[in-house]
Structure formats: C-alpha cells, structure tokens
Protein backbone atom coordinates (compact mmCIF):
# COMPACT_ATOMS: atom_id res chain seq x y z
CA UNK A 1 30.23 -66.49 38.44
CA UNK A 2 30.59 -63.56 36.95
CA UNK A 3 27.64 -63.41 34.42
CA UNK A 4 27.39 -58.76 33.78
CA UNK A 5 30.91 -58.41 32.74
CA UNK A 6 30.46 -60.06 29.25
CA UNK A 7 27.43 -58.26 28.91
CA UNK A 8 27.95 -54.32 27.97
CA UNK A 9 25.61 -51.60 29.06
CA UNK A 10 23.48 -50.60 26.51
CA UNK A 11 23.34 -46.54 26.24
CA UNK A 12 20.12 -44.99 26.39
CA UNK A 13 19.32 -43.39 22.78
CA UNK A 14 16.39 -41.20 21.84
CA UNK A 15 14.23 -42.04 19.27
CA UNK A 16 13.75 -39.27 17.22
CA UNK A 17 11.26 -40.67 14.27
CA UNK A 18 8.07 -39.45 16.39
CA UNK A 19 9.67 -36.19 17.34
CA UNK A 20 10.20 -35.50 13.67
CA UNK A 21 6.10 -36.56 12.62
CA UNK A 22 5.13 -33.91 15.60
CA UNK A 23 7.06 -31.19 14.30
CA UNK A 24 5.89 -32.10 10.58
CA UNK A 25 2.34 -32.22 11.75
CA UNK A 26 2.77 -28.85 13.55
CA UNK A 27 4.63 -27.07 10.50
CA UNK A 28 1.59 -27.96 8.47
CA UNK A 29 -0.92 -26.89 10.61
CA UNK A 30 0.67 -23.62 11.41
CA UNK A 31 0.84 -23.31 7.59
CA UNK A 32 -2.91 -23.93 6.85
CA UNK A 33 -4.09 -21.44 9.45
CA UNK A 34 -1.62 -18.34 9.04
CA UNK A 35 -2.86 -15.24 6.87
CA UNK A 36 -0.52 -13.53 5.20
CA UNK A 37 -1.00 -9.55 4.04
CA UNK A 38 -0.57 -8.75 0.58
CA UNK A 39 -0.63 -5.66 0.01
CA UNK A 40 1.03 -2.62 1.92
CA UNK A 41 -0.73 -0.01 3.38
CA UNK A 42 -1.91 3.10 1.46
CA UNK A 43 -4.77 4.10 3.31
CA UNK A 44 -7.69 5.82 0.56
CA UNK A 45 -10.29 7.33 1.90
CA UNK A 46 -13.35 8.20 -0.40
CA UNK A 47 -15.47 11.01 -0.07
CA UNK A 48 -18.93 10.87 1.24
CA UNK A 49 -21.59 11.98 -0.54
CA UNK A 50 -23.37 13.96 1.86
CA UNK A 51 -20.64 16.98 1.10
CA UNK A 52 -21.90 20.12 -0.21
CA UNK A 53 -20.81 20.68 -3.78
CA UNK A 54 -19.28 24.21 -3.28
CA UNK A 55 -17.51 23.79 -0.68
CA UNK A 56 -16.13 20.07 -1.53
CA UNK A 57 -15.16 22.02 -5.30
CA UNK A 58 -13.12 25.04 -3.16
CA UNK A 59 -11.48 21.78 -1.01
CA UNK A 60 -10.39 20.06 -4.27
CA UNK A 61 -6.59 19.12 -5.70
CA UNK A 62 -7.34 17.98 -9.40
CA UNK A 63 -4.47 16.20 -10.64
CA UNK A 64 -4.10 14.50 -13.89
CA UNK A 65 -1.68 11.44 -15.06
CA UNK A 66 -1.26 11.53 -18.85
CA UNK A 67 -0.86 8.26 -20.99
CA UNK A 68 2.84 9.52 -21.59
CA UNK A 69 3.55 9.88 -17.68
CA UNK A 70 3.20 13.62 -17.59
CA UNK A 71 1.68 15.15 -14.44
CA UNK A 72 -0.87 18.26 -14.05
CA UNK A 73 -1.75 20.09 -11.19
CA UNK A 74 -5.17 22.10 -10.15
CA UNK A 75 -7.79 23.78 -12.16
CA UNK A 76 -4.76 25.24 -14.10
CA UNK A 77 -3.57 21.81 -14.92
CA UNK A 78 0.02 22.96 -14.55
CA UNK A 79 2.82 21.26 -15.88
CA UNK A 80 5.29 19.18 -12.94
CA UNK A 81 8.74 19.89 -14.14
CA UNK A 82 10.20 16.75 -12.51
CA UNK A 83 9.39 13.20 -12.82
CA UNK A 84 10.30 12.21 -9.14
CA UNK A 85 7.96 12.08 -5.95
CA UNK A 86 9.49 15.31 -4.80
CA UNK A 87 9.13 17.24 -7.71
CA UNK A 88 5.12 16.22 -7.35
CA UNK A 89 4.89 16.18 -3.87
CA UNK A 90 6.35 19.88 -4.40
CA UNK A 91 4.26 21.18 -6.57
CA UNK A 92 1.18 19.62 -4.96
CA UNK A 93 2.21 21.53 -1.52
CA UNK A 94 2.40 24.61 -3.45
CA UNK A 95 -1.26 23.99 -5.27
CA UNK A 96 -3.44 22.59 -1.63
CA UNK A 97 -4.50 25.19 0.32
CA UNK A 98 -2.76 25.64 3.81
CA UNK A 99 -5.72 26.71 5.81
CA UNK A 100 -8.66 24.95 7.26
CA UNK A 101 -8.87 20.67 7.12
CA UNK A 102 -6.67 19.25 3.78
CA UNK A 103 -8.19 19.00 0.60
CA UNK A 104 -9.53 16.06 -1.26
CA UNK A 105 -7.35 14.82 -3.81
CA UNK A 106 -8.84 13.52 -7.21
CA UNK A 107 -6.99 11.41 -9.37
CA UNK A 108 -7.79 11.69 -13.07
CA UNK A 109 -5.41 8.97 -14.66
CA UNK A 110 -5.35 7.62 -18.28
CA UNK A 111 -6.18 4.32 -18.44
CA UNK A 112 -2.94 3.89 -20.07
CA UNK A 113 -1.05 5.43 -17.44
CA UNK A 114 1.65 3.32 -15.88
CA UNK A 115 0.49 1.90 -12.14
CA UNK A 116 3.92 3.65 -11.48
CA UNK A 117 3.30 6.67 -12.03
CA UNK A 118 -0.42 6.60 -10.63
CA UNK A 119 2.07 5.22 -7.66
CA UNK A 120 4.39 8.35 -7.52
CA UNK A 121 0.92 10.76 -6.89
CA UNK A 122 -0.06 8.67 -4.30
CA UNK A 123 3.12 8.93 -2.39
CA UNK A 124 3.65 12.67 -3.13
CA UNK A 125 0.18 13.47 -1.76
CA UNK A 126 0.88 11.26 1.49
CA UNK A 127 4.15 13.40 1.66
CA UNK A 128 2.62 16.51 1.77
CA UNK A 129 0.20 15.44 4.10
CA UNK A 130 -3.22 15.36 2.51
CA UNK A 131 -4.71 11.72 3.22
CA UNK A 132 -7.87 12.16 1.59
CA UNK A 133 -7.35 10.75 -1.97
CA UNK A 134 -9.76 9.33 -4.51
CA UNK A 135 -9.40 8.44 -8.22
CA UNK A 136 -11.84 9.61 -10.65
CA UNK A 137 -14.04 7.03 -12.98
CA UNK A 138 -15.33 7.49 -16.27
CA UNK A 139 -19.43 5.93 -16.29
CA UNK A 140 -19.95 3.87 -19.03
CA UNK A 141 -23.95 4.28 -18.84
C-alpha cells in the first residue's frame, strides 16, 4: 500500500492579498498626517516699535523697486547699474554702514513691481549680511 506517492506535496505559498491592504492602509495614513513646507526660508524680521526715531532713521537702507524693475539705493536713491543680485547686493554693501549692529532695510516696491525683482533685493540684502528687512506699506485711511 503505497497511498503518499500519488499524492504530491503541496508547496507552501504566501498569500500576499492582506500584505498588500496593510501597506495600502499604511500609505494612506502616513499621507493624511504628514505636513509638508511650502515655502522656503527667508527669514523677515520687522522692526519694533519701541525704537527711537533718530537713531532707527541713521540705521536705515531705503531702497526702492520701480514698476519698470529699476533699483535705488539710500536717501540718494542711486541708480544700480546692474540688474543681477550682485550688482545690488554690491551696491547695497557700499550704501549700509559698516560699524555698529546692521541696518534695517526698507523695501519701497511698486505695486507693479515684478515678485522677481522684489526677490533679487531680498537675496542681495541676505548676501551682504543685513537680516533685518521690512517692506514699506502705503495706509489707505
């Protein structure tokens, strides 16, 4: 009687349907609960308004952003020759004062002004070093 050679051994498979619903399940959650950052970092900070108005007006970098793209430096609102971050970033070392803590840095843009350009000051001024940079507002009261 020979009643297991007829018979053939059955391989041991893995079913791989439930492995497949875990891995779905956790894709999904992991999806629901990650944040994502949108936007990369350009650190502003704002002046306070407990700053004394003399001395915050000596500490100043005025710089103004044109509708046509043009860029103006300081009090003398002079003329940046290139159109490039280091053509700005140049001229805006040359125009901040070296001694004592960096100036603020006010932003005058045109509300026309390309986001580009507005951009291209922003990077200049973190070039050079001065971190303090705020953009100035027209009050419609």
């Amino acid at each position: 009687m020979r009643f297991q050679s007829n018979r053939r051994q059955e391989e041991p498979e893995i079913n791989l349907i439930p492995l497949i619903d875990v891995l779905l399940v956790i894709i999904i959650f992991l999806m629901l609960t990650t944040t994502y950052a949108r936007f990369a970092g350009l650190e502003l900070n704002l002046p306070s308004a407990e700053a004394e108005m003399v001395d915050a007006e000596s500490r100043e970098v005025s710089i103004v952003v044109t509708a046509d793209g043009d860029v103006l430096i300081g009090p003398a609102q002079t003329l940046v020759v290139g159109r490039d971050v280091d053509s700005i970033a140049a001229a805006l070392g040359r125009a901040a004062p070296a001694a004592g803590e960096p100036p603020l840095v006010i932003i005058n843009a045109d509300a026309k002004a390309t986001h580009q350009r507005v951009i291209d000051v922003m990077q200049a001024a973190q070039r050079v070093g001065l971190a303090r940079v705020t953009f100035a507002t027209r009050s419609d009261h």
